[in-house]
C-alpha atoms as a PDB file:
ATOM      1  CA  UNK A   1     -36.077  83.940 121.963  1.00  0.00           C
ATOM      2  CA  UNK A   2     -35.423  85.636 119.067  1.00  0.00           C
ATOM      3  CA  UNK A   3     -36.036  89.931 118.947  1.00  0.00           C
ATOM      4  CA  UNK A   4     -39.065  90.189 116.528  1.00  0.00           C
ATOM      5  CA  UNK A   5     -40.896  87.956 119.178  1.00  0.00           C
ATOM      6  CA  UNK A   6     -40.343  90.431 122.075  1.00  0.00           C
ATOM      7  CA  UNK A   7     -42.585  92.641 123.298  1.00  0.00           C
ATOM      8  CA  UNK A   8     -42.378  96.480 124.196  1.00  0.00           C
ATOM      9  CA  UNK A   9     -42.380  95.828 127.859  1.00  0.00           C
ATOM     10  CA  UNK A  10     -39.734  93.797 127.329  1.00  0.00           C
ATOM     11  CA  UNK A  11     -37.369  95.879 126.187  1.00  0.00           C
ATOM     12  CA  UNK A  12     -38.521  99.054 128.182  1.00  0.00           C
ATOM     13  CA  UNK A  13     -37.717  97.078 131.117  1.00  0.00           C
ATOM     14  CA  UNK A  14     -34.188  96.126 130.075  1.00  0.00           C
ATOM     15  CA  UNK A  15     -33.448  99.957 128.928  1.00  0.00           C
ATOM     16  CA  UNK A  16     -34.495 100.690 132.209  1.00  0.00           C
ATOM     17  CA  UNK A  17     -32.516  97.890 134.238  1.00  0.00           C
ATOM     18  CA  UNK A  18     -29.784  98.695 132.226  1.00  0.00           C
ATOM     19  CA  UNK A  19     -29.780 102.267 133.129  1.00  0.00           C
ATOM     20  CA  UNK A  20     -30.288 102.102 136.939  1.00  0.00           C
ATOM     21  CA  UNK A  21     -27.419  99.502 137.424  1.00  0.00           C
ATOM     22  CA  UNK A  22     -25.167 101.658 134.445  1.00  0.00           C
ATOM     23  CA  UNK A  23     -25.929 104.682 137.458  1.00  0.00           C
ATOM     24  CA  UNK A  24     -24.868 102.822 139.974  1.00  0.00           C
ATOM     25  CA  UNK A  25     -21.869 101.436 138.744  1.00  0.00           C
ATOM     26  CA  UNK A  26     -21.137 104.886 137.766  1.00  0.00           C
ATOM     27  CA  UNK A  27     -21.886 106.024 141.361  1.00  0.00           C
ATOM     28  CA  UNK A  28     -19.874 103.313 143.055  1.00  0.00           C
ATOM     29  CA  UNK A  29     -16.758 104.022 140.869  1.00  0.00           C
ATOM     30  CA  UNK A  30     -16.904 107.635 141.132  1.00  0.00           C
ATOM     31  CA  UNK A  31     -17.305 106.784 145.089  1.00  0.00           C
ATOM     32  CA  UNK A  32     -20.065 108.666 145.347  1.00  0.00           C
ATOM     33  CA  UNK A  33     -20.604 108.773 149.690  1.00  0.00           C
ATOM     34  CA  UNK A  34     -24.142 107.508 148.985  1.00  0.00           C
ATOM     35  CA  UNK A  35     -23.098 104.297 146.980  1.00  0.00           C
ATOM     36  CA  UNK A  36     -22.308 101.656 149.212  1.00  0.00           C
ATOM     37  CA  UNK A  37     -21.225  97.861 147.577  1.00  0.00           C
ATOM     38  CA  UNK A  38     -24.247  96.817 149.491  1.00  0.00           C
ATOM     39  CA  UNK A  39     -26.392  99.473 147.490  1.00  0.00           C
ATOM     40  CA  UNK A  40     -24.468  98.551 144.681  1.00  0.00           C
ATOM     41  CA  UNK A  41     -25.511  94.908 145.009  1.00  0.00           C
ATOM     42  CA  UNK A  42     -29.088  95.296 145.749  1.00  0.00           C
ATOM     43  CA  UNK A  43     -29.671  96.961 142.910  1.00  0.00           C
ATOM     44  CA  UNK A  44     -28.139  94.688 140.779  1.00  0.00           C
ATOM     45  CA  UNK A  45     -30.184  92.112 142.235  1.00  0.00           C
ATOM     46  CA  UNK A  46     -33.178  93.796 142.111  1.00  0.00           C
ATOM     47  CA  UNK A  47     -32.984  95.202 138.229  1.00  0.00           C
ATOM     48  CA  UNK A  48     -31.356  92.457 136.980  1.00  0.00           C
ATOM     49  CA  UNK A  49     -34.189  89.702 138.625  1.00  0.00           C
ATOM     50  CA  UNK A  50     -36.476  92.584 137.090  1.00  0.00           C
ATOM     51  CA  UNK A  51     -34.818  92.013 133.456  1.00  0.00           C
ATOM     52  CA  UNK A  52     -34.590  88.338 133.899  1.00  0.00           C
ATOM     53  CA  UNK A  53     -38.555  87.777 134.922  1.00  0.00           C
ATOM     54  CA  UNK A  54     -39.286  89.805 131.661  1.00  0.00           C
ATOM     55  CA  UNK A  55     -36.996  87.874 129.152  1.00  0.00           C
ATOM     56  CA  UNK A  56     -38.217  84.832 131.028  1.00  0.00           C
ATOM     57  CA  UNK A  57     -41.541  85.163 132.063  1.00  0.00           C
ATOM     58  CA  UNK A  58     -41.665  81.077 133.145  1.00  0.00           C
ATOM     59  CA  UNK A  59     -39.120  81.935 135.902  1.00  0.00           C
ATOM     60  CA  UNK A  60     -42.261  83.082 138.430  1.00  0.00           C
ATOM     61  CA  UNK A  61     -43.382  79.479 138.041  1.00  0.00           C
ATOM     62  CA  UNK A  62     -40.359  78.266 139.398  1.00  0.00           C
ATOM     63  CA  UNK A  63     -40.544  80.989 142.407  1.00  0.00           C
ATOM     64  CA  UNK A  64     -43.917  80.619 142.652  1.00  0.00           C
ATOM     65  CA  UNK A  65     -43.410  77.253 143.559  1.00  0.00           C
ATOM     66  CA  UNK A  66     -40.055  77.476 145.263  1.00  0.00           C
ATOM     67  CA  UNK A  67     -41.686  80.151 147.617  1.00  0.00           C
ATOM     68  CA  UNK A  68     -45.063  78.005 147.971  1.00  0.00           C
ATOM     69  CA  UNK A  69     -47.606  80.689 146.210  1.00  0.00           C
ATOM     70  CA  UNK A  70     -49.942  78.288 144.081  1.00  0.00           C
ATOM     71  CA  UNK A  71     -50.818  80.508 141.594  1.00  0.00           C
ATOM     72  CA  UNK A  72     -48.457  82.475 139.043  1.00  0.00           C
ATOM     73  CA  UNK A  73     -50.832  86.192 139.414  1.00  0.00           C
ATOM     74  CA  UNK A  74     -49.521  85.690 143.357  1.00  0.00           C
ATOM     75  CA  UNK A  75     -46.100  85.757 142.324  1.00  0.00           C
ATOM     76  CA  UNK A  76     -46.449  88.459 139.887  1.00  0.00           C
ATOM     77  CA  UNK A  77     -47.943  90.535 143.111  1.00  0.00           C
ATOM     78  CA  UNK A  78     -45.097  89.659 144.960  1.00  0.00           C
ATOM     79  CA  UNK A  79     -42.607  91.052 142.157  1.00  0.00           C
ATOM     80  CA  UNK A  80     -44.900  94.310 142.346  1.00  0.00           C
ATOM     81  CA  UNK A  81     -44.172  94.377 146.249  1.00  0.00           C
ATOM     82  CA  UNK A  82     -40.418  94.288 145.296  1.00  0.00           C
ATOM     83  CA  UNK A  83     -40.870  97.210 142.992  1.00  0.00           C
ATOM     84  CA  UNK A  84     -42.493  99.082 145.965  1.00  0.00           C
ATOM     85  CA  UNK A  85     -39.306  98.713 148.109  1.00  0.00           C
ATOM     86  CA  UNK A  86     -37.333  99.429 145.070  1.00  0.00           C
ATOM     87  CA  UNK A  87     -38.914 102.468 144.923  1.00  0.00           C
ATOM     88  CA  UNK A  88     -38.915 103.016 148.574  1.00  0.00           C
ATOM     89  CA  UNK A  89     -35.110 102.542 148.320  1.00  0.00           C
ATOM     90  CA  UNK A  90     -34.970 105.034 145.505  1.00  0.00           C
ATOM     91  CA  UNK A  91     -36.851 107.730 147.591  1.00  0.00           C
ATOM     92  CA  UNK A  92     -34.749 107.003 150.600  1.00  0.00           C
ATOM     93  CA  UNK A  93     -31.104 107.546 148.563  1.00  0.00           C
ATOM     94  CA  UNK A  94     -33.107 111.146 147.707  1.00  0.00           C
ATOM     95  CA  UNK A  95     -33.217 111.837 151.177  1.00  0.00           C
ATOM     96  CA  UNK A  96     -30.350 110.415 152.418  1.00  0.00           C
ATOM     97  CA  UNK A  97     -28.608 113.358 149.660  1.00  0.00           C
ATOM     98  CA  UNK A  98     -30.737 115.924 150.346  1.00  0.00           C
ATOM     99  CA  UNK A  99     -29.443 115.732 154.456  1.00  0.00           C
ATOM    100  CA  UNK A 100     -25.418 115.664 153.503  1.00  0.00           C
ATOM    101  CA  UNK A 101     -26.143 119.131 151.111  1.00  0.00           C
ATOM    102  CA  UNK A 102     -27.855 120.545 153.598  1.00  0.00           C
ATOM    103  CA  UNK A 103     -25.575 119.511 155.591  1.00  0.00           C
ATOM    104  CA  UNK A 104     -22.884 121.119 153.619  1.00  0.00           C
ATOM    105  CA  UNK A 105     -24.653 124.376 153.153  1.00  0.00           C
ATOM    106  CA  UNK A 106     -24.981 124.767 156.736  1.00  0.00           C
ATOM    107  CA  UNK A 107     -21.691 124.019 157.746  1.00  0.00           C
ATOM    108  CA  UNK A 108     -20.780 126.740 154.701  1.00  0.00           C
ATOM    109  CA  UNK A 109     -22.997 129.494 155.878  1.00  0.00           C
ATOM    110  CA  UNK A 110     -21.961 129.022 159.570  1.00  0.00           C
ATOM    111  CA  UNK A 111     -18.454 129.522 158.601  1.00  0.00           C
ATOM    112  CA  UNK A 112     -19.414 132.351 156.621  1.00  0.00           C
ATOM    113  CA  UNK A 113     -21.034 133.966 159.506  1.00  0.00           C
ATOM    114  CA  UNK A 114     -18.320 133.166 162.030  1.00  0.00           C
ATOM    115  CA  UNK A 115     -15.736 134.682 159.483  1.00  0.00           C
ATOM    116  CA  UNK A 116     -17.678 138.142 159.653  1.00  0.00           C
ATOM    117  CA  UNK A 117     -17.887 137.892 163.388  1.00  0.00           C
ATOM    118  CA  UNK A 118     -14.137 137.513 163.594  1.00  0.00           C
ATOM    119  CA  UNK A 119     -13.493 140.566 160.509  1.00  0.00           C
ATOM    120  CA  UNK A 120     -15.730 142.961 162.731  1.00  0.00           C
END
């Protein structure tokens, strides 16, 4: 596969693999509370089978028929389930760091208050 035979999708879909897993290396090493290896992994997984079913396009065949879907468009829905999830995941990281600042600027405003209640 050579580049002037790829297509824009293509390569929008590698920038964007690239980036997610780039974050989440960057997240993991900076041991970010939110990163787990697990996380880590799964998204790996996910954007790189993303990256590797748009370079390779043939490779839903092979799933299609691993998994037992006849046709190829059944696979293809199945990848679009998988971006679902991914998203879901995405959403659910959101919420999982909204809680811990909240979280912390509870904790920080409680303290605050108990520290006038003791000055008075």
């Amino acid at each position: 596969m050579s580049i002037s035979t790829l297509h824009f999708y293509q390569i929008a879909i590698l920038l964007i693999s690239l980036t997610m897993i780039y974050f989440g290396l960057e997240k993991y090493l900076r041991r970010q509370a939110t990163q787990t290896l697990f996380k880590l992994l799964i998204r790996i997984i996910v954007w790189g089978g993303m990256s590797a079913v748009a370079f390779f396009p043939g490779i839903t065949d092979h799933l299609a028929l691993f998994i037992g879907i006849e046709g190829n468009v059944n696979a293809v829905i199945l990848l679009g389930f998988l971006l679902v999830f991914l998203l879901i995941f995405k959403i659910l990281s959101i919420v999982e760091r909204l809680e811990q600042q909240i979280s912390t600027f509870v904790r920080h405003d409680a303290l605050s208050d108990f520290d006038k209640d003791i000055k008075k």
